[in-house]
N, C-alpha and C. Protein backbone atom coordinates (compact mmCIF):
# COMPACT_ATOMS: atom_id res chain seq x y z
N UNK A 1 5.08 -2.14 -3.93
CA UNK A 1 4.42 -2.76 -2.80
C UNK A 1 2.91 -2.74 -3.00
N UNK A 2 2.40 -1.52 -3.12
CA UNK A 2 0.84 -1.34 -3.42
C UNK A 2 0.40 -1.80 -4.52
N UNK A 3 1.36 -2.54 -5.86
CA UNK A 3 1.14 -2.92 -7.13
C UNK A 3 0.74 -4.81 -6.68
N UNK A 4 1.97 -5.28 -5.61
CA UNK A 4 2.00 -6.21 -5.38
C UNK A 4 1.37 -6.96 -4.59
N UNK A 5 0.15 -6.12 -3.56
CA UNK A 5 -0.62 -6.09 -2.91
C UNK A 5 -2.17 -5.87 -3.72
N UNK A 6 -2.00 -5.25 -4.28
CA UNK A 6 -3.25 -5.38 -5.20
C UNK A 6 -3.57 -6.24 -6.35
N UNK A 7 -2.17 -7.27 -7.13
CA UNK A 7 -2.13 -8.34 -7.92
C UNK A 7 -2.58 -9.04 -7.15
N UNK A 8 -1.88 -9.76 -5.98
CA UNK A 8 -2.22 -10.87 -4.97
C UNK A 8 -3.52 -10.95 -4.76
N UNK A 9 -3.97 -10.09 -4.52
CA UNK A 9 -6.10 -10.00 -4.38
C UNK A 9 -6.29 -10.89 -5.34
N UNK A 10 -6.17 -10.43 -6.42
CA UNK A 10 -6.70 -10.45 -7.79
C UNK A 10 -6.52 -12.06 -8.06
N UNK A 11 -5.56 -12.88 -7.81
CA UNK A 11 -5.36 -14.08 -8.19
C UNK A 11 -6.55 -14.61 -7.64
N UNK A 12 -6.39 -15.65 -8.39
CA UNK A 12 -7.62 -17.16 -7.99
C UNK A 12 -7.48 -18.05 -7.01
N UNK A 13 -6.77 -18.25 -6.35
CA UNK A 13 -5.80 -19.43 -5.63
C UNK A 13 -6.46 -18.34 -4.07
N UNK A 14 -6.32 -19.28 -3.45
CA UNK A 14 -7.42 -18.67 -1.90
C UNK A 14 -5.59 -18.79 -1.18
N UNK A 15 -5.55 -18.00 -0.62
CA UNK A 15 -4.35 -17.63 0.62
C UNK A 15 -4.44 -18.10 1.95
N UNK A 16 -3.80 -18.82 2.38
CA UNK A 16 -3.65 -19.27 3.98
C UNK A 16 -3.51 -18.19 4.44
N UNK A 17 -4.16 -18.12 6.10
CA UNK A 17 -4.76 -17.32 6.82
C UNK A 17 -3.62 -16.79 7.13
N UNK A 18 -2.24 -17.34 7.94
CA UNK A 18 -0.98 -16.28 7.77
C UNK A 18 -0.59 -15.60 6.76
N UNK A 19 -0.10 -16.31 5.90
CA UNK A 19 -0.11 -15.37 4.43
C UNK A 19 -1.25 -14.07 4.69
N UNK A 20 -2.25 -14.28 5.09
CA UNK A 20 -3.43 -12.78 4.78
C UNK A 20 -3.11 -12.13 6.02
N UNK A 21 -2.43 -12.49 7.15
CA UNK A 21 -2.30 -11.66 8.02
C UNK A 21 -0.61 -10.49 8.07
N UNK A 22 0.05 -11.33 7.24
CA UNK A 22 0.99 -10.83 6.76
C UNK A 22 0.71 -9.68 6.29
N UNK A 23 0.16 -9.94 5.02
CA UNK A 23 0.08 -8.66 4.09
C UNK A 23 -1.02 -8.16 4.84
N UNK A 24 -2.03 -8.38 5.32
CA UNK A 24 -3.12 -7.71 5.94
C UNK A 24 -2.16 -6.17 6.49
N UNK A 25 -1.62 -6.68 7.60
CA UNK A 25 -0.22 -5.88 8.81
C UNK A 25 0.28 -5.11 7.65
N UNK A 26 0.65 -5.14 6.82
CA UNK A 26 1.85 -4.49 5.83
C UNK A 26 0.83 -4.04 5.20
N UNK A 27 -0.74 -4.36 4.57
CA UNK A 27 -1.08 -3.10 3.99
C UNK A 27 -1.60 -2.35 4.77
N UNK A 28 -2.42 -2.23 6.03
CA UNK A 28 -2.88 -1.36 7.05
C UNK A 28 -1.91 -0.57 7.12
N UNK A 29 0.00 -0.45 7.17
CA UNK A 29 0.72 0.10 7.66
C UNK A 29 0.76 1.58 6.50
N UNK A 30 0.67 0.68 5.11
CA UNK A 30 0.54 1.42 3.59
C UNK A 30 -0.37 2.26 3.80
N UNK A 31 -1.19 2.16 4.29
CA UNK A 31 -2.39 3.04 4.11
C UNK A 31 -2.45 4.21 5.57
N UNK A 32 -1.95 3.69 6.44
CA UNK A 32 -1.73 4.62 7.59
C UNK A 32 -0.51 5.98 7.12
N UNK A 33 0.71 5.30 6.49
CA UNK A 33 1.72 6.03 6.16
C UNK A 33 1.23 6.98 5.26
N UNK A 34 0.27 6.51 4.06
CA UNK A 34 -0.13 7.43 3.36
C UNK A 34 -1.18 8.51 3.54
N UNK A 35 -2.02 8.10 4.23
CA UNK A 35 -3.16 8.93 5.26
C UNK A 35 -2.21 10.11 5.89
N UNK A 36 -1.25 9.76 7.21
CA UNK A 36 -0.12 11.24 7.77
C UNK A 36 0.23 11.32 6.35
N UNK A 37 0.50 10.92 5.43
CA UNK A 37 1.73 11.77 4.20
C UNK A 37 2.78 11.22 4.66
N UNK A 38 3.03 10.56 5.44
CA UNK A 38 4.47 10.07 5.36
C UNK A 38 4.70 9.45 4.11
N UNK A 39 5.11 9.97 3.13
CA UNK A 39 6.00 9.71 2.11
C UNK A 39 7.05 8.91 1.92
N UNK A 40 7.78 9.47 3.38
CA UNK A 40 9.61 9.22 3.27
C UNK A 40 9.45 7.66 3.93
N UNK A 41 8.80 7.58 4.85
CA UNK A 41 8.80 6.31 5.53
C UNK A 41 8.39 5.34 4.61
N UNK A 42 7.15 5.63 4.03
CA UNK A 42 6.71 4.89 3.03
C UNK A 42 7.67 4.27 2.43
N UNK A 43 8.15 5.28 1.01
CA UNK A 43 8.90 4.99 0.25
C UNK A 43 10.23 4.07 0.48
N UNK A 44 10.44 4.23 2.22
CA UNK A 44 11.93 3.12 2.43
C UNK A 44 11.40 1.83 2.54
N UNK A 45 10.05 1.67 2.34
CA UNK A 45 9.53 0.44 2.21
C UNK A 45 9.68 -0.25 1.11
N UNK A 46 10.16 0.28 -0.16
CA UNK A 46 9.53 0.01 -1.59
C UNK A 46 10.67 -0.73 -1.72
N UNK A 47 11.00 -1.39 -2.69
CA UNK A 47 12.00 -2.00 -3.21
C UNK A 47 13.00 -0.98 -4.51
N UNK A 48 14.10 -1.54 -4.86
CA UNK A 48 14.55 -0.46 -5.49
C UNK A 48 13.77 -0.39 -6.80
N UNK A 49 13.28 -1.35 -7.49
CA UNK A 49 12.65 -0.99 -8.89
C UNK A 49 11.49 0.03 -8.49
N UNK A 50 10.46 -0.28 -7.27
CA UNK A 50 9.64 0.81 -7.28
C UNK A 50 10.14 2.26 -6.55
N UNK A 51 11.13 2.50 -6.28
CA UNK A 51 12.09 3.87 -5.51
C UNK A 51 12.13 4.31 -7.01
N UNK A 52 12.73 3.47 -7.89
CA UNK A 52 13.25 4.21 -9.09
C UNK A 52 11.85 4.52 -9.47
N UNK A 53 10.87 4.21 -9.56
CA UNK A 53 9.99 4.02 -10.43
C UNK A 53 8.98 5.43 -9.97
N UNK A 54 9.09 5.03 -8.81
CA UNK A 54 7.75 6.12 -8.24
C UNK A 54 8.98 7.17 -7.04
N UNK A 55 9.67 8.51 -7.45
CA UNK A 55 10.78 9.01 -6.43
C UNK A 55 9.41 9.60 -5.38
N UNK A 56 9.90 9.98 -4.29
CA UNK A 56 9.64 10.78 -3.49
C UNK A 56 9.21 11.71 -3.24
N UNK A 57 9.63 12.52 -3.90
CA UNK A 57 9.70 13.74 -4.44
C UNK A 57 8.19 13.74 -5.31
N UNK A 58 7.90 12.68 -5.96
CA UNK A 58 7.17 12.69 -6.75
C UNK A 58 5.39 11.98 -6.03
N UNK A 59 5.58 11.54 -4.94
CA UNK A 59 4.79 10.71 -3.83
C UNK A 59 3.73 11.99 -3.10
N UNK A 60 4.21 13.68 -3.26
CA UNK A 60 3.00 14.39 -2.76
C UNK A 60 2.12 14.34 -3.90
N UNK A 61 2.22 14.43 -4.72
CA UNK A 61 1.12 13.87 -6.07
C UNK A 61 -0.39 12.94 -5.63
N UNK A 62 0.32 12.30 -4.66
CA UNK A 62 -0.83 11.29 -4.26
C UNK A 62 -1.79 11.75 -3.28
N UNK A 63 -0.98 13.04 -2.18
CA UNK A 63 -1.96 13.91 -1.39
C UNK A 63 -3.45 13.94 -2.18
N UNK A 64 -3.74 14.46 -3.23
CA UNK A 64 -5.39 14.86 -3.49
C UNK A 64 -5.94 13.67 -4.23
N UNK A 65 -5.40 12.46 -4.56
CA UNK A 65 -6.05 11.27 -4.32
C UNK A 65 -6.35 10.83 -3.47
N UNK A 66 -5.91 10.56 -2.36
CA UNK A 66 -6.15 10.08 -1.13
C UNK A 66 -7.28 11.08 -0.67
N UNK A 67 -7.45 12.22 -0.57
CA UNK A 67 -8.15 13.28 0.04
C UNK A 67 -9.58 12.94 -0.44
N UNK A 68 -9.63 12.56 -1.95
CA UNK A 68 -10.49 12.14 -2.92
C UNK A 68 -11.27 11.18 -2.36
N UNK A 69 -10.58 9.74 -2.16
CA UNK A 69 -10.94 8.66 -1.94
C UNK A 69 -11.66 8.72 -0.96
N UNK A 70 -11.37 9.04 0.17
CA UNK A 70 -11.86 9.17 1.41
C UNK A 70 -11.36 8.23 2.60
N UNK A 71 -12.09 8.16 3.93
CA UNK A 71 -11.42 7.25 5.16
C UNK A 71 -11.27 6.21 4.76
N UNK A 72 -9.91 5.77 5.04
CA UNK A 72 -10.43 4.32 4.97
C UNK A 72 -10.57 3.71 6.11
N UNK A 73 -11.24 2.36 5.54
CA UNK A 73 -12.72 1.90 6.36
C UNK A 73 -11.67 0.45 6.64
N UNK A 74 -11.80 -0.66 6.05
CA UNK A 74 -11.03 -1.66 6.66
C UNK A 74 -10.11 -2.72 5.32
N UNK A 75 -9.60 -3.50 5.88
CA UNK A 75 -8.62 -4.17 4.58
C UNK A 75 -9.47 -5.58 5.09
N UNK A 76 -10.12 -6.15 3.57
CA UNK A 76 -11.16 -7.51 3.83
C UNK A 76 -10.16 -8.35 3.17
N UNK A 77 -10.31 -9.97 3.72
CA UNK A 77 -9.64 -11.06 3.23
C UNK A 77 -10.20 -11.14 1.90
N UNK A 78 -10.12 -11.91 1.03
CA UNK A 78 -11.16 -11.76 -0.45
C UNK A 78 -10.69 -13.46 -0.47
């Protein structure tokens, strides 16, 4: 999800304003879940290639990145 959310930026092609409110909603939610540590909630978000890919179990790893990074501030259209 966070792989597929961060390609989409990246393209060249400009996004209709639903399209950005879509993912806008769905990444604010990413970043809230990960802020509490909800992990588990998170992760029932993912699809199965990224469940397999990234377990659960393996998702407190990301605690002292996040801690790192700092607040986040807001999600911009690009």
């Amino acid at each position: 999800m966070l792989m597929v959310l961060s390609l989409a930026a990246c393209g060249g092609t400009k996004v209709d304003d639903a399209t950005t409110e879509k993912y806008r909603a769905v990444a604010e939610q990413v970043v809230s879940l990960l802020n509490a540590g909800d992990y588990a909630t998170l992760h029932e978000m993912f699809g199965e290639q990224m469940k397999e890919g990234l377990p659960v179990e393996q998702m407190d790893e990301l605690t002292p990145l996040i801690e790192e990074a700092g607040t986040f501030e807001k999600v911009d259209k690009f």
